[in-house]
N, C-alpha and C. Protein backbone atom coordinates (compact mmCIF):
# COMPACT_ATOMS: atom_id res chain seq x y z
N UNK A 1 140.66 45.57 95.87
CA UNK A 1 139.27 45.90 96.08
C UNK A 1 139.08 46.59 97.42
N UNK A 2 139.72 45.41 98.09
CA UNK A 2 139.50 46.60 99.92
C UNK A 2 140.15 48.17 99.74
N UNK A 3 141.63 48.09 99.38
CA UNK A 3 142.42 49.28 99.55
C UNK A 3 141.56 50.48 98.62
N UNK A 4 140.44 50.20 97.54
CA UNK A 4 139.52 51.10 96.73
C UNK A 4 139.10 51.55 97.71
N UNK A 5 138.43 50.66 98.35
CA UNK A 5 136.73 51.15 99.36
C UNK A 5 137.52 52.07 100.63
N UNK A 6 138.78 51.80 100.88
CA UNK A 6 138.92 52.94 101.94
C UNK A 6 139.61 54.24 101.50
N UNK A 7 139.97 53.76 100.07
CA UNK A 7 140.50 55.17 99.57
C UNK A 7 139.08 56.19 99.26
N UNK A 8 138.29 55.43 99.00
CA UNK A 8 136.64 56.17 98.66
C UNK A 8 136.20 56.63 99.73
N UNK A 9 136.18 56.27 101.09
CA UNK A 9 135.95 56.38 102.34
C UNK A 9 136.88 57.75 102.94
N UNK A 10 137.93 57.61 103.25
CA UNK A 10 138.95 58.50 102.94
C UNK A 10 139.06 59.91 102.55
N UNK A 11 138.38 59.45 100.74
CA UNK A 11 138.42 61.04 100.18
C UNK A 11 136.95 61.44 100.68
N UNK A 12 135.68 60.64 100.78
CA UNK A 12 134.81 61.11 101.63
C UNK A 12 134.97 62.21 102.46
N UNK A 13 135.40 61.53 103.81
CA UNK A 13 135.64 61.97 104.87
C UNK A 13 136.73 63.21 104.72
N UNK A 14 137.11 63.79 103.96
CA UNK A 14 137.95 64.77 103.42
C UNK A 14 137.03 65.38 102.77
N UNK A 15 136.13 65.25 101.76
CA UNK A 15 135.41 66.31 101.44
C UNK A 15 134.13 66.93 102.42
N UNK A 16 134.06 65.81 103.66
CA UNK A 16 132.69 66.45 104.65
C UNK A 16 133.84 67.36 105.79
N UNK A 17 135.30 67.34 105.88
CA UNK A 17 135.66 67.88 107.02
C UNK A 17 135.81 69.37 105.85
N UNK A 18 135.76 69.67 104.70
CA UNK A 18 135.26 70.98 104.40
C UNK A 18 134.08 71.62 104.40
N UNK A 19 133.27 70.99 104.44
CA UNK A 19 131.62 71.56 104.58
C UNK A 19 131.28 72.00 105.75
N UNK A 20 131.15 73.31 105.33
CA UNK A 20 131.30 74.04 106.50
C UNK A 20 129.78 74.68 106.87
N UNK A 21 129.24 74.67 108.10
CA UNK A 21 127.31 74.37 108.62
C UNK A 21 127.36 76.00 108.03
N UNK A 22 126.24 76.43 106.90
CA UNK A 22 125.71 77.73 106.56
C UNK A 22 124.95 78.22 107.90
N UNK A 23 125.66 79.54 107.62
CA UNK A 23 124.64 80.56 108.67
C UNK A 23 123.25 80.39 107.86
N UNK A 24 122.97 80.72 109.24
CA UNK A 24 121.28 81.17 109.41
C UNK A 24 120.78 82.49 108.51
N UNK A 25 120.18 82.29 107.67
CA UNK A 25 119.63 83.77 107.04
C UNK A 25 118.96 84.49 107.63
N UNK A 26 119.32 85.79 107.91
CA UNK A 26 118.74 86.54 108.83
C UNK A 26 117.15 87.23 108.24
N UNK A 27 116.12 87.74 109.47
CA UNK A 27 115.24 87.78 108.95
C UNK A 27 115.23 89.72 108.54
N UNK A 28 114.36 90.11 107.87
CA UNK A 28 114.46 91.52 107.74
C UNK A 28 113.34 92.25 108.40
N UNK A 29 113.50 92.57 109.23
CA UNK A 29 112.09 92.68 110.33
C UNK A 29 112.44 94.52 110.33
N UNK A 30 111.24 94.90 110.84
CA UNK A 30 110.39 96.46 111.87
C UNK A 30 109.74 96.11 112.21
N UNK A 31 109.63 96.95 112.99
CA UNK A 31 108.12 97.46 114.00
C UNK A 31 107.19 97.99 112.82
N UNK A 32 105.92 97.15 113.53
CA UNK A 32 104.51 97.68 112.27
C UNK A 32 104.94 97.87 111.05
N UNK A 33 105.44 96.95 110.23
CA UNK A 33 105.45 97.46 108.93
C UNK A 33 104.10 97.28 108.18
N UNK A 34 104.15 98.18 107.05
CA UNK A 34 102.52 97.63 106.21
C UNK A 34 102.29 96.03 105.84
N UNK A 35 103.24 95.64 105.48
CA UNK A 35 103.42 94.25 105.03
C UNK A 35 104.32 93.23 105.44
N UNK A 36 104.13 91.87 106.21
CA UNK A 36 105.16 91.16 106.50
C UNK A 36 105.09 90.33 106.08
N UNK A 37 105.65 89.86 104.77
CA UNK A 37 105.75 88.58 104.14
C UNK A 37 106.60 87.76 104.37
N UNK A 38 106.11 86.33 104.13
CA UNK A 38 105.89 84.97 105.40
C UNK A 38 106.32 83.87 104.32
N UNK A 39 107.63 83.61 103.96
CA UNK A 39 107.91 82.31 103.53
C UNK A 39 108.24 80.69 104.29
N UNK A 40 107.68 79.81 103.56
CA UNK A 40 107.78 78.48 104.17
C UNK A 40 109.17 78.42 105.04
N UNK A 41 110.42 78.43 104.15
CA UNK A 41 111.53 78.61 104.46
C UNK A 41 112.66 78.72 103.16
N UNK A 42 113.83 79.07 103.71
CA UNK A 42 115.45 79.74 102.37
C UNK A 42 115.12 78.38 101.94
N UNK A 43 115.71 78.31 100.77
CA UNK A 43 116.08 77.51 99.82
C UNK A 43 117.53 77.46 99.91
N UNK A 44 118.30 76.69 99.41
CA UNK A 44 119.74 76.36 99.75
C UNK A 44 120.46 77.54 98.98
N UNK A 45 120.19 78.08 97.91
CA UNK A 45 120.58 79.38 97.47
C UNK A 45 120.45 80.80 97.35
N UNK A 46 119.74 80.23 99.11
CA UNK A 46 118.96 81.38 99.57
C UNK A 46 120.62 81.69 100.79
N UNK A 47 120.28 80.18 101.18
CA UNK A 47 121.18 80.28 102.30
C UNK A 47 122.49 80.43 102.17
N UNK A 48 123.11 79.82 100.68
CA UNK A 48 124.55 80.48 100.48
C UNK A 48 124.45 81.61 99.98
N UNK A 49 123.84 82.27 99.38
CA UNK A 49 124.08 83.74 98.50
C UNK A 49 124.15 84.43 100.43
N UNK A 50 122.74 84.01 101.29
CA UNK A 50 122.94 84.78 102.57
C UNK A 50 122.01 85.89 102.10
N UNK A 51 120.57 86.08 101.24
CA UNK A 51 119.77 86.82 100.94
C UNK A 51 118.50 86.17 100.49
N UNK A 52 117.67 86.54 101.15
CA UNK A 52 116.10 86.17 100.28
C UNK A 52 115.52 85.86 98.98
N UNK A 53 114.88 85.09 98.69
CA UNK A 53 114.79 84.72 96.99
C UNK A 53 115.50 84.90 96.15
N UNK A 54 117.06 84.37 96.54
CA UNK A 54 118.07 84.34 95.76
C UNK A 54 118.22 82.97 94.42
N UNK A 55 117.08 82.37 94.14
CA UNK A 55 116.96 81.22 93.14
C UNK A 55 116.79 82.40 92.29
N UNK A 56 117.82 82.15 90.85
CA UNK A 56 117.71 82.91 89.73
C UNK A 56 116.35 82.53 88.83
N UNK A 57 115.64 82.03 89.33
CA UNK A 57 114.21 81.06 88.38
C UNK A 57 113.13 81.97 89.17
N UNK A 58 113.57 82.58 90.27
CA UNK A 58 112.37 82.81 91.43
C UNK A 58 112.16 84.60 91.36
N UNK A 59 111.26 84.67 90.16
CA UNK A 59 110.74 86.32 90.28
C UNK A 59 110.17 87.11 91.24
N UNK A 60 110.32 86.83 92.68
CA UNK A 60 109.97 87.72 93.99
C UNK A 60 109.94 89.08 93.85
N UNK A 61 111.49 89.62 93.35
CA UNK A 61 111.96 90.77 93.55
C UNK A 61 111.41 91.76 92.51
N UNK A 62 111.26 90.78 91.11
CA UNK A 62 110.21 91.71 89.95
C UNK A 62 108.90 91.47 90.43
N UNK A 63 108.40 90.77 90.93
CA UNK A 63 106.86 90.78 91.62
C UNK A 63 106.53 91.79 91.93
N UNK A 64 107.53 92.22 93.32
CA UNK A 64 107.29 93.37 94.06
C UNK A 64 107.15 94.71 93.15
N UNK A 65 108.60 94.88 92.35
CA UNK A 65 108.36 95.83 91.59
C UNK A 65 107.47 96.24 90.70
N UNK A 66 106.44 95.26 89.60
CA UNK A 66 105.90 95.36 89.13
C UNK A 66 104.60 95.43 89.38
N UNK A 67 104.12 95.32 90.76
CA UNK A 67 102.96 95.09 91.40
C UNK A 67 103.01 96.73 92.48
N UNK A 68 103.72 97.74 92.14
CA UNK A 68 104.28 99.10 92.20
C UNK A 68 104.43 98.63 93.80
N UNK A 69 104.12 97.67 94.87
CA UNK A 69 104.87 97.34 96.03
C UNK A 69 106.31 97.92 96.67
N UNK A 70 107.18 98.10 95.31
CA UNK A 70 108.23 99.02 95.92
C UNK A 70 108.41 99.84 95.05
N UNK A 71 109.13 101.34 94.79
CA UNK A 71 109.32 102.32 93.92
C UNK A 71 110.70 101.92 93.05
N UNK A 72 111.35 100.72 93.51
CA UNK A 72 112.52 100.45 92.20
C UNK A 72 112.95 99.44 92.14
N UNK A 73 113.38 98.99 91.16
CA UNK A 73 113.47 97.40 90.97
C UNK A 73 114.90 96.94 92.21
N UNK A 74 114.36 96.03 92.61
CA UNK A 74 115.28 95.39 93.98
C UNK A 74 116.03 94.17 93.87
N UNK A 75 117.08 93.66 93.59
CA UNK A 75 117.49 92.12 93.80
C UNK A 75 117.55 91.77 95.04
N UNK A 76 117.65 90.30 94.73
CA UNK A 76 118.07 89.93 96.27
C UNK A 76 119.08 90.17 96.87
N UNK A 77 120.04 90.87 96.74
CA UNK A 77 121.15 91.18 97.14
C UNK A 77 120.81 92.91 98.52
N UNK A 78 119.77 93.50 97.80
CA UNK A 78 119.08 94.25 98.30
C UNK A 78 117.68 94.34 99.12
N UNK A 79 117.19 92.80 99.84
CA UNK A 79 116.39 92.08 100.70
C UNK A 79 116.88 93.13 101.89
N UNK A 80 117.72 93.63 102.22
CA UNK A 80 117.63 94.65 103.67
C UNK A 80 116.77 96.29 103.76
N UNK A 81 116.76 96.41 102.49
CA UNK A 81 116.22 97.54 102.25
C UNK A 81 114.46 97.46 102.41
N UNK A 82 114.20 96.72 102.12
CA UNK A 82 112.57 96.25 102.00
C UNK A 82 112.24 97.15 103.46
N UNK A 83 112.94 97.59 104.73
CA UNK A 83 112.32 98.23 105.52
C UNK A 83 111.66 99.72 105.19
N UNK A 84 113.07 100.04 103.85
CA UNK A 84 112.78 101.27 103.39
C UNK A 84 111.49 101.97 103.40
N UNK A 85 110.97 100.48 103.02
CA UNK A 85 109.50 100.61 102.02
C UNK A 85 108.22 99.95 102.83
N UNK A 86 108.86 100.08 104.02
CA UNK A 86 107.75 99.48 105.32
C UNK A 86 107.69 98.01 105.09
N UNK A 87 108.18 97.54 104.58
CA UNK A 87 107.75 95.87 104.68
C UNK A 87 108.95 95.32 105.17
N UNK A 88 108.90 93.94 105.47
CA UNK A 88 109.59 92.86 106.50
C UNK A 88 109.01 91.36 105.73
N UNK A 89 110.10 90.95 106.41
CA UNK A 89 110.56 89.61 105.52
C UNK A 89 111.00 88.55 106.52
N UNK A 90 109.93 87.32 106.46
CA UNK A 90 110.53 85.99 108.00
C UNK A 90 110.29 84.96 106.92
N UNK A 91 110.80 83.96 107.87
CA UNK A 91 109.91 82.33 107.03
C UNK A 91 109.89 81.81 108.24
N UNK A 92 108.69 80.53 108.12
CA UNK A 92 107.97 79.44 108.87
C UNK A 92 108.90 78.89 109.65
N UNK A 93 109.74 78.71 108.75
CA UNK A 93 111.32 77.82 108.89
C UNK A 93 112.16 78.49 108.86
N UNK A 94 113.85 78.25 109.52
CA UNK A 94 114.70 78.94 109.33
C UNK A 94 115.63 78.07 108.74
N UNK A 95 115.26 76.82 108.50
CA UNK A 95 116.54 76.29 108.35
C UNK A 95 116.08 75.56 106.67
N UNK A 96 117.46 75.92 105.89
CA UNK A 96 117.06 75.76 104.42
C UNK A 96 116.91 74.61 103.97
N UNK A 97 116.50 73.83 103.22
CA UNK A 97 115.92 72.81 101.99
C UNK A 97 116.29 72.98 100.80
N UNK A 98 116.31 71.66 100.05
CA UNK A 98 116.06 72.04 99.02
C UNK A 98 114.46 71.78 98.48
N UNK A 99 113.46 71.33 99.32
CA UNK A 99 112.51 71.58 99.14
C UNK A 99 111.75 71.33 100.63
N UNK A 100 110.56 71.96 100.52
CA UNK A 100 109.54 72.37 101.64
C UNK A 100 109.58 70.97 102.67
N UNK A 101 109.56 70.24 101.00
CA UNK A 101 108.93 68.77 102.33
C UNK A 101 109.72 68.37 102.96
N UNK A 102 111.08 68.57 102.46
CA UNK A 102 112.21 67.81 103.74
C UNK A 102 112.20 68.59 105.26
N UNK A 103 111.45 69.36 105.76
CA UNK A 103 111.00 70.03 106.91
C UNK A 103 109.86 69.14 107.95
N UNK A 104 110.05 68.70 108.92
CA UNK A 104 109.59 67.60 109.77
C UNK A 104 108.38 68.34 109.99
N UNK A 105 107.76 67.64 110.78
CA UNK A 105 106.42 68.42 111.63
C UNK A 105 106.92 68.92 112.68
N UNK A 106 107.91 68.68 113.63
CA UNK A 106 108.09 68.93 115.05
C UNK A 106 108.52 70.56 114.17
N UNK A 107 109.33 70.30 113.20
CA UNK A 107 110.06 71.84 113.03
C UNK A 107 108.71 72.73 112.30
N UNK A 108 107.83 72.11 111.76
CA UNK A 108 106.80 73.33 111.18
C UNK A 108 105.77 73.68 112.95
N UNK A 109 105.81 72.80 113.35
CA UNK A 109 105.15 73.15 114.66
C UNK A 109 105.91 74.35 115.35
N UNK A 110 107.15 74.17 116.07
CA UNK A 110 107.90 75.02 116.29
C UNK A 110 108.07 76.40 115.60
N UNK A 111 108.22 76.36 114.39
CA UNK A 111 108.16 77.64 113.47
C UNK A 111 106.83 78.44 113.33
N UNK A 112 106.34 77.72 113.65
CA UNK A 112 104.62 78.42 113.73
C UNK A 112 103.95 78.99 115.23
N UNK A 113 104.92 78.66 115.91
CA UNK A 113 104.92 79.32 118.00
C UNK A 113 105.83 79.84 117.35
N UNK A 114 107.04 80.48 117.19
CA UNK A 114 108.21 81.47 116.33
C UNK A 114 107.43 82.60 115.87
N UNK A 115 106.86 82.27 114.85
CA UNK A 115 106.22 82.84 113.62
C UNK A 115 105.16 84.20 114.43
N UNK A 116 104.44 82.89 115.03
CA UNK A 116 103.24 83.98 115.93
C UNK A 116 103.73 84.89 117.02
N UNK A 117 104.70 84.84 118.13
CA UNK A 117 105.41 85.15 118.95
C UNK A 117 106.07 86.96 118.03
N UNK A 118 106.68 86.53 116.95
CA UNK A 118 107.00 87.40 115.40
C UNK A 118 105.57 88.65 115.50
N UNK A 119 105.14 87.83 115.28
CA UNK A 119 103.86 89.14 114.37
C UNK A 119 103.36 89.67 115.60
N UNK A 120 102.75 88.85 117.03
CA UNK A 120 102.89 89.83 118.18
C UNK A 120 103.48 91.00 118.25
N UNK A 121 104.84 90.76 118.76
CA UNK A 121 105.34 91.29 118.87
C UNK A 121 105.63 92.83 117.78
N UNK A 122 105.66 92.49 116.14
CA UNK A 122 106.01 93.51 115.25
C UNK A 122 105.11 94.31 114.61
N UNK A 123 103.34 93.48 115.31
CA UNK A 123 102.46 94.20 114.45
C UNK A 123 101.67 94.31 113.58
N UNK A 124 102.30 94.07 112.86
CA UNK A 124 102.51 94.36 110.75
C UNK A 124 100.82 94.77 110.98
N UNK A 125 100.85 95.38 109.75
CA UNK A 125 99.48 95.50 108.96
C UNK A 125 98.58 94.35 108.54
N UNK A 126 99.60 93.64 107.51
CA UNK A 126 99.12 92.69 106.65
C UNK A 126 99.98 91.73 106.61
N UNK A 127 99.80 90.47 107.00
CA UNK A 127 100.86 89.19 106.74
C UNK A 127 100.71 88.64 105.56
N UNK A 128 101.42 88.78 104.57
CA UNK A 128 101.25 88.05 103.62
C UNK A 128 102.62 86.89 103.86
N UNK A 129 101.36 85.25 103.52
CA UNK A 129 101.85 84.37 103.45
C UNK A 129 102.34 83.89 101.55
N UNK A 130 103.60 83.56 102.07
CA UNK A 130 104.11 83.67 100.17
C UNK A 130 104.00 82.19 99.93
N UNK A 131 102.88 81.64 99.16
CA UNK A 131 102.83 80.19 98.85
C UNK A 131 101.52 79.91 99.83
N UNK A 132 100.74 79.28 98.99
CA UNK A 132 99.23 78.72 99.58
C UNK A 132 99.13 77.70 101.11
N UNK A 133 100.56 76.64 100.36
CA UNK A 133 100.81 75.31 101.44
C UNK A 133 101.26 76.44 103.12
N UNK A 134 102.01 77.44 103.28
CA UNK A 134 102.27 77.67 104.49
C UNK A 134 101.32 78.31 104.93
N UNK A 135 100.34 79.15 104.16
CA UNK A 135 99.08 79.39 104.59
C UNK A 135 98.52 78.29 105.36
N UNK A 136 98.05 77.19 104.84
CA UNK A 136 97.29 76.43 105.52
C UNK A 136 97.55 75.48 106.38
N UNK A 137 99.46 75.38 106.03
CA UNK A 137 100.00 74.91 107.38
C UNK A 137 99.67 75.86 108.90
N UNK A 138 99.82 76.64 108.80
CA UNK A 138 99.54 77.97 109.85
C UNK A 138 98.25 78.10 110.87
N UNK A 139 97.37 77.75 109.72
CA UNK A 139 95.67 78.25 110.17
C UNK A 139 94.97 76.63 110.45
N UNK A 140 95.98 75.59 109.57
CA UNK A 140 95.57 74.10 109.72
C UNK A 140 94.40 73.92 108.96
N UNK A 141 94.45 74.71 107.55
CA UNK A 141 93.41 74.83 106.20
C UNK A 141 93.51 74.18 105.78
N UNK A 142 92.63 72.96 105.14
CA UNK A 142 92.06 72.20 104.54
C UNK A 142 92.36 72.41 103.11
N UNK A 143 92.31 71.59 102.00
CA UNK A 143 92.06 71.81 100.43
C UNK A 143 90.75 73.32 100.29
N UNK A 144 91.47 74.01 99.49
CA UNK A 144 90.36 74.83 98.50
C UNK A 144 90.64 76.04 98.99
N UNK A 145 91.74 76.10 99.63
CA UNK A 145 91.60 77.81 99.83
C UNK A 145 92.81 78.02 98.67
N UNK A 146 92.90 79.11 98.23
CA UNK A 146 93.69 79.49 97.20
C UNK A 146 94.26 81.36 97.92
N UNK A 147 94.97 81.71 96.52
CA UNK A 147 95.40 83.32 96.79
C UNK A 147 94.23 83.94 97.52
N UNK A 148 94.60 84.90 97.92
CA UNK A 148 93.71 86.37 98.09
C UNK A 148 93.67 86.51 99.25
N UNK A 149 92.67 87.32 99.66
CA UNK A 149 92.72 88.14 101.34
C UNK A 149 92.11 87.25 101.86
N UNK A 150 92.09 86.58 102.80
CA UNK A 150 91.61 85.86 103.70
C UNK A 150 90.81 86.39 105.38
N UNK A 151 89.78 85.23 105.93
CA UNK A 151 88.85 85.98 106.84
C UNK A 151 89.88 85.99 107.90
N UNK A 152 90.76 85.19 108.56
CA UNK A 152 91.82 85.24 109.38
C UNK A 152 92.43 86.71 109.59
N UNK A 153 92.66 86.29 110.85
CA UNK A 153 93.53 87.85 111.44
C UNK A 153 94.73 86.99 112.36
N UNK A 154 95.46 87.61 112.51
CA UNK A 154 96.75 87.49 113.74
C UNK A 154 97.24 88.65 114.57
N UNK A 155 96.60 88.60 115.75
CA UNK A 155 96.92 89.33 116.53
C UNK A 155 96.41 90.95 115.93
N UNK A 156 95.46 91.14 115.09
CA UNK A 156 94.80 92.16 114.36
C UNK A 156 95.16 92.57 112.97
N UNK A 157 96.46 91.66 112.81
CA UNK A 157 97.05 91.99 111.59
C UNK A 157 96.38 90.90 110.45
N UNK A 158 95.72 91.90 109.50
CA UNK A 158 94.59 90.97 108.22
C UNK A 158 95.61 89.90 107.27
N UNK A 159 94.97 89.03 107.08
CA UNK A 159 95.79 87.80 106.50
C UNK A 159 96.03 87.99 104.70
N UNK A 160 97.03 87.75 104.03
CA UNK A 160 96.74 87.96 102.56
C UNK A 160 97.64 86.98 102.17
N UNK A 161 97.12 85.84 100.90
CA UNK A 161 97.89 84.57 100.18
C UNK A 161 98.48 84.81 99.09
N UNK A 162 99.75 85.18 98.99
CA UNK A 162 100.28 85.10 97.29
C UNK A 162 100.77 83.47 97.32
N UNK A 163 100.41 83.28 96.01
CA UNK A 163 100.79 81.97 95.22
C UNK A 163 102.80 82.04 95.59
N UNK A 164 103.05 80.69 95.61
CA UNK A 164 104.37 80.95 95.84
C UNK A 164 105.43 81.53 94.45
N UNK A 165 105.83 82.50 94.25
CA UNK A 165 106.66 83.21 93.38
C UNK A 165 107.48 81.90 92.38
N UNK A 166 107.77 80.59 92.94
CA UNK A 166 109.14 79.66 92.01
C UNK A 166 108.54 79.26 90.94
N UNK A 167 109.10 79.55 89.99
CA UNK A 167 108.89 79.05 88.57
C UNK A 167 108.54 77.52 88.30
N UNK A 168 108.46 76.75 89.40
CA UNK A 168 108.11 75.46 89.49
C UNK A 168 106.53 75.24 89.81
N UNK A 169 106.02 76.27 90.32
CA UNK A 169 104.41 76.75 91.01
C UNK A 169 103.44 76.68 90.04
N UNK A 170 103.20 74.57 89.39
CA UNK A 170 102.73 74.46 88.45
C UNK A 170 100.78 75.27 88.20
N UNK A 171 100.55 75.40 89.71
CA UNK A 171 98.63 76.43 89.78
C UNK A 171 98.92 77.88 89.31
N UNK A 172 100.03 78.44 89.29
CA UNK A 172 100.16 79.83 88.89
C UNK A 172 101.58 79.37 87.73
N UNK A 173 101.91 79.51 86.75
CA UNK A 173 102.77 78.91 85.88
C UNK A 173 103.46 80.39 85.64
N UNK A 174 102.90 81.70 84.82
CA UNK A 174 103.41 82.43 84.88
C UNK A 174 104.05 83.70 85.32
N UNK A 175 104.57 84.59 85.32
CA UNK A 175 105.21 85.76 85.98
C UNK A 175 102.99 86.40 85.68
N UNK A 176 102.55 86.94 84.76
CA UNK A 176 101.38 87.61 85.25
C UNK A 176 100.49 86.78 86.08
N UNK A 177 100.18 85.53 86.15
CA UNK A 177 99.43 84.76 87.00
C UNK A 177 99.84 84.72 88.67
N UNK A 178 100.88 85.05 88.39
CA UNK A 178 101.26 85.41 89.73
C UNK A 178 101.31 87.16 90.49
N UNK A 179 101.42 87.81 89.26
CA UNK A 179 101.65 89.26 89.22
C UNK A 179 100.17 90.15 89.50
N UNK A 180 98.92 89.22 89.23
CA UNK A 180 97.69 89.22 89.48
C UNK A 180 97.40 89.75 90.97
N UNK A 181 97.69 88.56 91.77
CA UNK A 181 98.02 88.54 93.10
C UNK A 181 98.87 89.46 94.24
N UNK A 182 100.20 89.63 93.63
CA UNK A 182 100.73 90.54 94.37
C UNK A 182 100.36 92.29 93.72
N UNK A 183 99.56 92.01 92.75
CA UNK A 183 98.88 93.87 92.89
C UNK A 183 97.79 93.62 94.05
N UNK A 184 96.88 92.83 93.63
CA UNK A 184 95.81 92.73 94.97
C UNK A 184 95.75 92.57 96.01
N UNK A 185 97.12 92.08 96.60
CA UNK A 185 97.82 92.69 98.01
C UNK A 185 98.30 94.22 97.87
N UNK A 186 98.48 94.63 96.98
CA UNK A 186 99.25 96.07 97.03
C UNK A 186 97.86 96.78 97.46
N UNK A 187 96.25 96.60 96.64
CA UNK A 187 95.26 97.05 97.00
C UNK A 187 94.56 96.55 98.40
N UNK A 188 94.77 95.62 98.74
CA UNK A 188 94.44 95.07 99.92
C UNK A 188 95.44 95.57 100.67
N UNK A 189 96.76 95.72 100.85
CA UNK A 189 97.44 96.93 102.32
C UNK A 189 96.95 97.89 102.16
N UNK A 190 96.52 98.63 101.16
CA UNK A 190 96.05 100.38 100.89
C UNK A 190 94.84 100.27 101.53
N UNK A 191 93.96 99.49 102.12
CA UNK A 191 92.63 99.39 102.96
C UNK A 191 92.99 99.59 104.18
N UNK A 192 93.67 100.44 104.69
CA UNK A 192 94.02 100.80 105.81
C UNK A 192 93.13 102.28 106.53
């Protein structure tokens, strides 16, 4: 019975001296782009693929396209290009989850002096926050605000809410309920 528990112990400690700490996903930033969209933070298959909305469940990349946001359909594998097309890409958080909530307060505090320090500095047009909850983590919003353009500004740059894109986003369930939204940001940056 003992000689089990340290052979279990053992192969443990053999499978954590391979786990090796994932890089940091880098962010895809410019100067003034039209659009800088603002996720909570990577998802763990964000952070091994090493690209943006890399969950195969998570329609981001047809969002964009179909909401004419970019001129050709993009995977995540192609998240660097988005400057092409004037837009930029951060999150709240840098460090991945497998979900939002395992993210402390000290670290959403921190990411939100980050975040702002960010849009100073780059500008943007329009921040769109991707997902309602980091919206109102941000501004410290209360229940009842939902999608759309918002009265908020940052640093002059106008505020805009898409519903969060994951197929788990039981208030927006489908690809058009969500596809709603990211055209009316496409019309809301064109108010320039």
């Amino acid at each position: 019975m003992l000689w089990q528990r340290a052979r279990r112990v053992k192969r443990e400690s053999d499978e954590d001296a391979n786990i090796r700490p994932m890089p940091k996903l880098r962010d895809i930033l410019k100067p003034r782009p039209r659009i800088l969209f603002v996720g909570i933070n990577p998802s763990l298959r964000s952070e091994q693929m090493g690209h943006h909305f890399a969950s195969p469940g998570n329609p981001f990349w047809r969002l964009l396209f179909a909401a004419r946001l970019v001129p050709e359909m993009l995977t995540c594998e192609d998240d660097a290009r988005l400057v092409e097309f004037d837009l930029a890409l951060t999150n709240l958080c840098s460090r991945a989850t497998r979900s939002a909530a395992e993210l402390s307060t000290a670290e959403m505090i921190a990411g939100r002096e980050v975040l702002a320090r960010k849009i100073r500095r780059l500008r943007p047009r329009v921040v769109a926050f991707v997902g309602v909850s980091i919206y109102r983590r941000f501004f410290g919003v209360a229940q009842g605000q939902g999608a759309g353009p918002k009265k908020e500004q940052i640093f002059s740059a106008r505020v805009f809410v898409l519903p969060n894109p994951s197929g788990l986003n039981a208030s927006y369930p489908g690809f058009k309920d969500k596809l709603i939204w990211f055209e009316r940001l496409r019309e809301f940056a064109a108010l320039d």
